[in-house]
N, C-alpha and C. Protein backbone atom coordinates (compact mmCIF):
# COMPACT_ATOMS: atom_id res chain seq x y z
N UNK A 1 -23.33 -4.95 42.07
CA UNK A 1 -23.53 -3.64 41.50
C UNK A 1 -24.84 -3.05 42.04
N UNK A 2 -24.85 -1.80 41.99
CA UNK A 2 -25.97 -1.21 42.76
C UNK A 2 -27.14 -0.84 41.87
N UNK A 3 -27.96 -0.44 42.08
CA UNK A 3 -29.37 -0.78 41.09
C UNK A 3 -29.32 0.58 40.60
N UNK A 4 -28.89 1.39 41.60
CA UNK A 4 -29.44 2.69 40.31
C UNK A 4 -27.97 2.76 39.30
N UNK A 5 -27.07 2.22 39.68
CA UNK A 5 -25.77 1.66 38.38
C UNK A 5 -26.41 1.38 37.27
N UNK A 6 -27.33 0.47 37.49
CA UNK A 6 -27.92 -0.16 36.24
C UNK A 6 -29.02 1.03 35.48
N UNK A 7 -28.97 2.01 36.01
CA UNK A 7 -30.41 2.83 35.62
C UNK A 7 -29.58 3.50 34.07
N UNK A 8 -28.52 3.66 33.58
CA UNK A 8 -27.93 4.43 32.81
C UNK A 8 -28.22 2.95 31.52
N UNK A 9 -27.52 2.05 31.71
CA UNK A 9 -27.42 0.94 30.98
C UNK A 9 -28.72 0.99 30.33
N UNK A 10 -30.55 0.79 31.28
CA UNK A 10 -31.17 0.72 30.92
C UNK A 10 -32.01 1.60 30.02
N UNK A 11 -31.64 3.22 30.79
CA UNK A 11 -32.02 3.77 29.40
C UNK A 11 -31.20 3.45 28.08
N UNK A 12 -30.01 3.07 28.16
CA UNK A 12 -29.71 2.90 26.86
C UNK A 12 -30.20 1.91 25.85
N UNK A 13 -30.73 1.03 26.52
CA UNK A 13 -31.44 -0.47 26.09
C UNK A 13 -32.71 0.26 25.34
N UNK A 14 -33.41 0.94 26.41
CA UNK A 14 -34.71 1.26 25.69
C UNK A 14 -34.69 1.95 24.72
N UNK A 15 -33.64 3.21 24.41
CA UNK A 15 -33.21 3.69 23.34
C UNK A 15 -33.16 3.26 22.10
N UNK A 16 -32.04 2.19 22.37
CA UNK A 16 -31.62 1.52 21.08
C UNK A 16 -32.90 0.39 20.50
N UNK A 17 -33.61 0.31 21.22
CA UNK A 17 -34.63 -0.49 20.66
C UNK A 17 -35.88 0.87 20.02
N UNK A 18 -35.99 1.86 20.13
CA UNK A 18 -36.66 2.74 19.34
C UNK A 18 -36.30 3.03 18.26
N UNK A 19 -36.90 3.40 17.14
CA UNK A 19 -36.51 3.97 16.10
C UNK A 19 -37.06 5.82 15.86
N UNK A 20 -35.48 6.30 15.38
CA UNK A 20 -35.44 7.47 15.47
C UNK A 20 -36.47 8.13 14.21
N UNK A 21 -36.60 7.06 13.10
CA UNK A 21 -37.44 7.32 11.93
C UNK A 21 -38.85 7.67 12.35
N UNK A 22 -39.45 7.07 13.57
CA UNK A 22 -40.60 7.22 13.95
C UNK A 22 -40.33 8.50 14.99
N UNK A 23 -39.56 9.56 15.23
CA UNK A 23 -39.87 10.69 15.71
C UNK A 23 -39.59 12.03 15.00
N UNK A 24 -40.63 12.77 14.41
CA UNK A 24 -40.87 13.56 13.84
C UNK A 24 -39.70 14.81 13.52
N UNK A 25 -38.63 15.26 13.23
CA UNK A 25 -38.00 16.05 13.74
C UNK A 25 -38.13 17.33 12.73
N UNK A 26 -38.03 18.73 12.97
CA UNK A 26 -38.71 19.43 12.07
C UNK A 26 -37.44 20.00 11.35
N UNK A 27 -37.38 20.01 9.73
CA UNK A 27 -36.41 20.16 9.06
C UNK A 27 -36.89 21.42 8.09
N UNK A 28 -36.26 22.87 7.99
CA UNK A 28 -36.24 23.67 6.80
C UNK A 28 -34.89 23.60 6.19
N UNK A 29 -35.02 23.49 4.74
CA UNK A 29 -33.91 23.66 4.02
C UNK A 29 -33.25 24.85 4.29
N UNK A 30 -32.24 25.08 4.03
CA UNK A 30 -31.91 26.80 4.50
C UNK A 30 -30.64 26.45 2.81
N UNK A 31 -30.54 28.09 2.29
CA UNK A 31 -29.53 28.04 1.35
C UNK A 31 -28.24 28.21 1.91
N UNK A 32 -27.21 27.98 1.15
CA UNK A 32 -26.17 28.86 2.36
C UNK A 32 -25.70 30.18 2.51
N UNK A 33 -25.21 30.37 3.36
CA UNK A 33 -25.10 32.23 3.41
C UNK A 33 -24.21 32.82 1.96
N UNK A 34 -24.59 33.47 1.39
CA UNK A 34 -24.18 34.47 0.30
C UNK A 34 -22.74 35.02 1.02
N UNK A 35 -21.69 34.26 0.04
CA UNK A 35 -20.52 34.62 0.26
C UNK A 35 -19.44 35.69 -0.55
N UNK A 36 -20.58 35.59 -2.03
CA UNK A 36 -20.22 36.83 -2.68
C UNK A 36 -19.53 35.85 -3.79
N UNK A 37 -19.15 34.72 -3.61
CA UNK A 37 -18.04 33.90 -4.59
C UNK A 37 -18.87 32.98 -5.31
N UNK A 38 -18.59 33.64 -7.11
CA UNK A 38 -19.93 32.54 -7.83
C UNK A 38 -18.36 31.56 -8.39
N UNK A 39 -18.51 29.97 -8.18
CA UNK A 39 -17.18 29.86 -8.54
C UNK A 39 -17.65 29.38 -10.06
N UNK A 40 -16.54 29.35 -10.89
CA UNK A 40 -16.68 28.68 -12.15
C UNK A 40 -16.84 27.25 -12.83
N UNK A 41 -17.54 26.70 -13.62
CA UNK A 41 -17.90 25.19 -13.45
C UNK A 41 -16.71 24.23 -14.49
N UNK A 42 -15.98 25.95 -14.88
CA UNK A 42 -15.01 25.19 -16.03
C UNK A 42 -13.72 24.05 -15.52
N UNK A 43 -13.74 23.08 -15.75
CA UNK A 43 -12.93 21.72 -15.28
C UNK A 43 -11.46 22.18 -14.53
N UNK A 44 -11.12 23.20 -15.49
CA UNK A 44 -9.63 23.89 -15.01
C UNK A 44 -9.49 24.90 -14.79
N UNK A 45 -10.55 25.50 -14.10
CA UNK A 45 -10.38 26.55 -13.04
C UNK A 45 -9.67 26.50 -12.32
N UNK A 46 -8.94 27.43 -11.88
CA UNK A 46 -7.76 27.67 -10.62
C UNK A 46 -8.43 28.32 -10.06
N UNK A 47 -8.71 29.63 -9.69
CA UNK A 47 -9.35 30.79 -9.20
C UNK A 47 -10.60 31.23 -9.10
N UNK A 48 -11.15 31.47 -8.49
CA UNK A 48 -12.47 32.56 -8.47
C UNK A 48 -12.75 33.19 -9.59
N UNK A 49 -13.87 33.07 -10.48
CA UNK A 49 -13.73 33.65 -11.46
C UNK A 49 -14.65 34.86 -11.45
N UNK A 50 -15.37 34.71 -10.65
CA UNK A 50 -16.38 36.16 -9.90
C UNK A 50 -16.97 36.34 -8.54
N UNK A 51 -16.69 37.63 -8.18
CA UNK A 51 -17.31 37.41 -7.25
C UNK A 51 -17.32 39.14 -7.08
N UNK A 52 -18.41 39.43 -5.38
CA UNK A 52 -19.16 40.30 -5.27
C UNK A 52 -17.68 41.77 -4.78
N UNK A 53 -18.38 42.71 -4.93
CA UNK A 53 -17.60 43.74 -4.72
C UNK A 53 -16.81 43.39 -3.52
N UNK A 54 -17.58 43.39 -2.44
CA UNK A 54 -16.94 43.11 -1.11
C UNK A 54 -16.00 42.06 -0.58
N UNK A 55 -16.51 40.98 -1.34
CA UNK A 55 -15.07 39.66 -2.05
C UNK A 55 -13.82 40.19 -2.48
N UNK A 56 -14.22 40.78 -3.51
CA UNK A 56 -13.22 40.76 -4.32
C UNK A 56 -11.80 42.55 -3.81
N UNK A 57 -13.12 42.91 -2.58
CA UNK A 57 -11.83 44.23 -1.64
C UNK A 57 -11.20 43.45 -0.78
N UNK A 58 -11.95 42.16 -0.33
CA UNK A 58 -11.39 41.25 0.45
C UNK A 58 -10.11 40.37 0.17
N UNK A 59 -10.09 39.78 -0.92
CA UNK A 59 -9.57 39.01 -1.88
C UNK A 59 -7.73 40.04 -2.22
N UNK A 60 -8.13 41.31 -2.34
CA UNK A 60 -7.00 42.21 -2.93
C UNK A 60 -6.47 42.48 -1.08
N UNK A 61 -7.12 43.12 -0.58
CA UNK A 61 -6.05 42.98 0.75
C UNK A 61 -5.87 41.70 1.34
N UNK A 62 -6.04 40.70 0.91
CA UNK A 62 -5.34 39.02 1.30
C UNK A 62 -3.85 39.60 0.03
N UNK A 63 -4.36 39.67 -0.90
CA UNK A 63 -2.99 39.78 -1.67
C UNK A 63 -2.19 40.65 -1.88
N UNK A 64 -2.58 41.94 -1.20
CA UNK A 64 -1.56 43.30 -0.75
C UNK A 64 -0.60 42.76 0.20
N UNK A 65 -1.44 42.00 1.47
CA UNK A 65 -0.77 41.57 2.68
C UNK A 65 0.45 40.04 2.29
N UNK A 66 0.37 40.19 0.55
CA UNK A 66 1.26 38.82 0.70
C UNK A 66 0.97 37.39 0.38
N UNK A 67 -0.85 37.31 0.07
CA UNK A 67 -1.02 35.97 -0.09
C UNK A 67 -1.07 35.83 -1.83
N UNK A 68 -0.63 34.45 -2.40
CA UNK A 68 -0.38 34.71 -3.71
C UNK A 68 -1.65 34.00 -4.65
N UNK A 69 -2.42 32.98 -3.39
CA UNK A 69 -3.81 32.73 -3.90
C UNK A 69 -4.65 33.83 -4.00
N UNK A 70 -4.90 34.36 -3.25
CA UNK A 70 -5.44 35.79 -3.60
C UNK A 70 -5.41 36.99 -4.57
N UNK A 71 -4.04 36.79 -4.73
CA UNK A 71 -3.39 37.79 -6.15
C UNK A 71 -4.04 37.22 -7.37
N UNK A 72 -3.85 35.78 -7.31
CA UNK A 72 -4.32 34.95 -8.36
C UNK A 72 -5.73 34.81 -8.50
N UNK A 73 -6.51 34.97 -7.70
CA UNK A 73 -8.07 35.01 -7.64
C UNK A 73 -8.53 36.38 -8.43
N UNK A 74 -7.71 37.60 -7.73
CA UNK A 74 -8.53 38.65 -8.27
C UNK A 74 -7.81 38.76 -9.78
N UNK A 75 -7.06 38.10 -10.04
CA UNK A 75 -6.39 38.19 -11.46
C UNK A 75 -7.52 37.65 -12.36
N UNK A 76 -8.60 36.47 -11.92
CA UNK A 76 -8.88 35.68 -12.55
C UNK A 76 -10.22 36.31 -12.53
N UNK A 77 -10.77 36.95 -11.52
CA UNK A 77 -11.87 37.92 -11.20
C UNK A 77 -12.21 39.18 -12.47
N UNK A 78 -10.49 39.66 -12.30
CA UNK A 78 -10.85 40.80 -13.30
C UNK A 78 -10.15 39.45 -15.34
N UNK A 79 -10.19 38.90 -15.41
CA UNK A 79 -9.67 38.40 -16.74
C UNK A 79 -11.28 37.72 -16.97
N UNK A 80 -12.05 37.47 -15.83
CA UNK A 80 -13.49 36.59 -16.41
C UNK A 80 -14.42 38.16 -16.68
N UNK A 81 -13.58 38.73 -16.05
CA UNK A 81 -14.79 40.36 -16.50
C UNK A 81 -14.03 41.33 -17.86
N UNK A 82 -13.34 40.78 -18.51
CA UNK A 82 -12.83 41.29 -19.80
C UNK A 82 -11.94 42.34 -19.28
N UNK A 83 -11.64 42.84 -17.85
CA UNK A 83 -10.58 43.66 -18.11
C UNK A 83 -9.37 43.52 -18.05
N UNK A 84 -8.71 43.34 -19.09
CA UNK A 84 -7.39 42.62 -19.51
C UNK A 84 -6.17 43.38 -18.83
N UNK A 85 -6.21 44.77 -19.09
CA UNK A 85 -5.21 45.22 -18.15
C UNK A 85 -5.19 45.28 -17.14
N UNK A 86 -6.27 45.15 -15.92
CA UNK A 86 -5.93 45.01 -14.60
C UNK A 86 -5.77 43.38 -14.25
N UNK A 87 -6.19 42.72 -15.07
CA UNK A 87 -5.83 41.32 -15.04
C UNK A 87 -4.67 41.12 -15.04
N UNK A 88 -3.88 41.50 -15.83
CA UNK A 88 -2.78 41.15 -16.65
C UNK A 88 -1.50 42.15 -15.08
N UNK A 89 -1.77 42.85 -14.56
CA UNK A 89 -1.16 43.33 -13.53
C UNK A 89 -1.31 42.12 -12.42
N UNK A 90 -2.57 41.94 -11.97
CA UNK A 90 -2.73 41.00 -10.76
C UNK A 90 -1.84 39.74 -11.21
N UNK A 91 -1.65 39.05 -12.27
CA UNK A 91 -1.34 38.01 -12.75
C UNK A 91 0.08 38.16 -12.56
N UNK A 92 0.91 39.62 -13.19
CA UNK A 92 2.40 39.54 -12.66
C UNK A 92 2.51 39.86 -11.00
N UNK A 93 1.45 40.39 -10.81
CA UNK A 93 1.69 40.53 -8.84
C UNK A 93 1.78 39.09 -8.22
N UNK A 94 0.63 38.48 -8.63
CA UNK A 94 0.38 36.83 -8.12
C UNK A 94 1.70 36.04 -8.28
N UNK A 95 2.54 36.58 -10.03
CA UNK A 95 3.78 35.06 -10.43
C UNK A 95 4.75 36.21 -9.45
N UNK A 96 5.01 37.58 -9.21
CA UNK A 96 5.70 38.08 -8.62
C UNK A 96 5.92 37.09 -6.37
N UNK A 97 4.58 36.96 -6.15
CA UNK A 97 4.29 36.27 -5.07
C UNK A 97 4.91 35.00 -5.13
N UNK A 98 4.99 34.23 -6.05
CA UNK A 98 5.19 32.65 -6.08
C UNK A 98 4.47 32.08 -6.30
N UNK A 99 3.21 32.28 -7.43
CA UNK A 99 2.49 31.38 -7.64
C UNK A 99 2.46 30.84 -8.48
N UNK A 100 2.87 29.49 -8.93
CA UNK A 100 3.23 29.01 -9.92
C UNK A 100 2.36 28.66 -11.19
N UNK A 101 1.45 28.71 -11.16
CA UNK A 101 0.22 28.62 -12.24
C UNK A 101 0.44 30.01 -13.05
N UNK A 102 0.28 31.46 -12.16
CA UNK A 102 0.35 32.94 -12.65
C UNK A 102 1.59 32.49 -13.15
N UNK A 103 2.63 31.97 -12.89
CA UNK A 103 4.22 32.58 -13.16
C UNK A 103 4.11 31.61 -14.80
N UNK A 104 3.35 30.19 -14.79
CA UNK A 104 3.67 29.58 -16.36
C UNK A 104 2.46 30.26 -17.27
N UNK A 105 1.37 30.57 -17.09
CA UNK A 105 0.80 31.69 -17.76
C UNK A 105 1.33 32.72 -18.05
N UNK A 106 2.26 33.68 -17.38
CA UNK A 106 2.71 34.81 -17.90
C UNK A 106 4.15 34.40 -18.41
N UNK A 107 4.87 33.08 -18.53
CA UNK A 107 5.48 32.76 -19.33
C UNK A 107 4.76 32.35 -20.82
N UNK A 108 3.56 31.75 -20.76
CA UNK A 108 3.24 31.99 -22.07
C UNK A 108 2.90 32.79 -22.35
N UNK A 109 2.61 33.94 -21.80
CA UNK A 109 2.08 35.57 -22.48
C UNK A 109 3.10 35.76 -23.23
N UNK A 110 4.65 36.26 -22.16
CA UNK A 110 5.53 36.36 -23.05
C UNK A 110 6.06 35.49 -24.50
N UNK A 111 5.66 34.37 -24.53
CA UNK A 111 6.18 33.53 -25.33
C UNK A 111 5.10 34.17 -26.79
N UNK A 112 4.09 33.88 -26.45
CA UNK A 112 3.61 34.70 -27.28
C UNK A 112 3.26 36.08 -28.15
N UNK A 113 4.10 36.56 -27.33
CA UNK A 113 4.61 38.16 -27.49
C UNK A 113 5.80 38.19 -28.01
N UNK A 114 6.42 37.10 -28.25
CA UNK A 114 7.69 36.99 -29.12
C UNK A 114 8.80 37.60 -27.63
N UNK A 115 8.92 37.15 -26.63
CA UNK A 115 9.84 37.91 -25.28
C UNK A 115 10.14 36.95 -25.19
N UNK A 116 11.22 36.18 -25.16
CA UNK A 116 11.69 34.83 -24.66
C UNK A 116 12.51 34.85 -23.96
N UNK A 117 13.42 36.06 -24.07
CA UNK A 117 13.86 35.99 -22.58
C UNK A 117 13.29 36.09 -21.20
N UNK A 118 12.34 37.01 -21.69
CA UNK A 118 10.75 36.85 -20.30
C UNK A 118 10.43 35.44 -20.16
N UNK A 119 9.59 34.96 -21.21
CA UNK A 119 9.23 33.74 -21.08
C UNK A 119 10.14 32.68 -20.23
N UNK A 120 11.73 32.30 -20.78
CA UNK A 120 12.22 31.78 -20.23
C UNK A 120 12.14 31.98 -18.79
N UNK A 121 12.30 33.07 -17.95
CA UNK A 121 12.86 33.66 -17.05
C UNK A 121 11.58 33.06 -15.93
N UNK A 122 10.08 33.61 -16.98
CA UNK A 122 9.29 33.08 -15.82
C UNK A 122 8.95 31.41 -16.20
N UNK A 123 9.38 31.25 -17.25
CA UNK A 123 8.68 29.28 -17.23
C UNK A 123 9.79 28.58 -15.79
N UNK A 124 11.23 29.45 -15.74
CA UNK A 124 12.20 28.51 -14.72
C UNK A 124 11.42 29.04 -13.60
N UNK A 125 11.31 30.46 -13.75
CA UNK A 125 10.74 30.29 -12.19
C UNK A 125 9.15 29.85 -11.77
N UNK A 126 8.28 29.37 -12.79
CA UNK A 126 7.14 28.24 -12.37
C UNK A 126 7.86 26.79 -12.00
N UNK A 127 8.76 26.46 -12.78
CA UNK A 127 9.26 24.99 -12.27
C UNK A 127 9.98 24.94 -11.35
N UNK A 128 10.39 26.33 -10.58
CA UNK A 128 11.40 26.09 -9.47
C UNK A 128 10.17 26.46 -8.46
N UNK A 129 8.64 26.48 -8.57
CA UNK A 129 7.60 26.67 -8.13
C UNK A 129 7.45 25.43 -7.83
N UNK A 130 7.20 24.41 -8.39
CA UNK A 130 6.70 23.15 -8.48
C UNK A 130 5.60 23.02 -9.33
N UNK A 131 5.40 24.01 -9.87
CA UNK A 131 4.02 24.15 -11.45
C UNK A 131 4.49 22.50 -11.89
N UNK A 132 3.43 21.47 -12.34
CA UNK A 132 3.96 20.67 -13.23
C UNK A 132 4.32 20.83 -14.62
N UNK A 133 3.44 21.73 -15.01
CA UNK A 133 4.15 22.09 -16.71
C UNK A 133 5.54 23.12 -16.85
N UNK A 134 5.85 23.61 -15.67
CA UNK A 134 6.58 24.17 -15.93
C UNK A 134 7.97 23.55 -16.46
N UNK A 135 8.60 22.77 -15.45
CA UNK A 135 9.62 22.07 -15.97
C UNK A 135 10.02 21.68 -17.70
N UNK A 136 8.70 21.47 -18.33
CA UNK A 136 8.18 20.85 -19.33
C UNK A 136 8.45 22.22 -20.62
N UNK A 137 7.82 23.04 -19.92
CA UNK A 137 8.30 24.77 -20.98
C UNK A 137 9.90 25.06 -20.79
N UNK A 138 10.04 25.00 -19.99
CA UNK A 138 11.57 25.25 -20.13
C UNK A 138 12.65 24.18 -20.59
N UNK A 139 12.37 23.18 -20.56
CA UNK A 139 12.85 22.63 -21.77
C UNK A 139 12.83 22.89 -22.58
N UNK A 140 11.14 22.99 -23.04
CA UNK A 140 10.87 23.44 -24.42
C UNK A 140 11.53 24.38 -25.23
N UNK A 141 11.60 25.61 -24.60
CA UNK A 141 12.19 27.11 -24.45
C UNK A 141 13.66 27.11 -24.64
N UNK A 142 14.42 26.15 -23.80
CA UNK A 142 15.94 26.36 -23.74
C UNK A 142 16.65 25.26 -24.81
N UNK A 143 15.71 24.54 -25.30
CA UNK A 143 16.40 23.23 -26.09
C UNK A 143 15.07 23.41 -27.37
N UNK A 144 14.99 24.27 -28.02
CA UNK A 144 14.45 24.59 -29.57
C UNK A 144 13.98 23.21 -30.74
C-alpha cells in the first residue's frame, strides 16, 4: 500500500483519540420560529385549539380545498374561543369531509338535542370512519 493511502486512516486515528468535549463550540439557544399555533395541554385534544389570525386563514383554505384535519382544527379554534356557532358549522363541514372524531361529536350534539335520527345517521357514519367509539354509539342508539 502506498504511504499517502495511509494518510486518510491516520487522520482518523488522531481524531478519534481527541476529545470533542475539550473543543469549545459556541452555542445560543434560539426559540423556535412563531408558528402562530398555541397547542392545548388538555390530554384529549384532537385539534388546535388556538392559534394566530394568519394560522387560522391558513388552516380554513387547507379545509375549503378539502382537507378534513383542517376543518376540524378551525372547528376547535373557533369552539376554544366561545364562538359556538361558527364552531358548530366547521364541525358539520369537518364530519361532512370524513372526519370521524367531528362526525361522533356531532352525533352526540344531535343525541342531545333529542334528533336521533341525526344522531344515528352520523354515529354510523363515524364507525364506517373508523372513529373507535363510534361503532360503540350505534349500537347504543339502534339497540335501546
Amino acid at each position: 500500500m502506498h504511504p499517502l493511502h495511509l494518510a486518510p486512516l491516520a487522520m482518523l486515528l488522531v481524531l478519534s483519540t481527541v476529545s470533542c468535549t475539550s473543543i469549545p463550540i459556541p452555542y445560543i439557544a434560539q426559540s423556535p420560529p412563531e408558528t402562530g399555533i398555541r397547542y392545548d395541554d388538555a390530554p384529549f385534544s384532537v385539534g388546535i385549539r388556538r392559534m394566530s389570525d394568519a394560522e387560522l386563514h391558513r388552516q380554513e383554505s387547507l379545509a375549503r380545498a378539502g382537507d378534513k384535519r383542517a376543518a376540524f382544527n378551525v372547528y376547535d379554534h373557533y369552539w376554544a374561543e366561545n364562538d359556538r356557532a361558527r364552531a358548530r358549522q366547521w364541525l358539520l363541514f369537518a364530519a361532512e369531509l370524513g372526519h370521524g372524531s367531528a362526525q361522533y361529536i356531532l352525533a352526540q350534539n344531535y343525541l342531545h338535542e333529542n334528533d336521533n335520527e341525526k344522531a344515528i345517521y352520523w354515529a354510523r357514519r363515524s364507525r364506517d370512519s373508523g372513529y373507535p367509539n363510534g361503532a360503540e354509539l350505534v349500537q347504543r342508539l339502534e339497540n335501546p
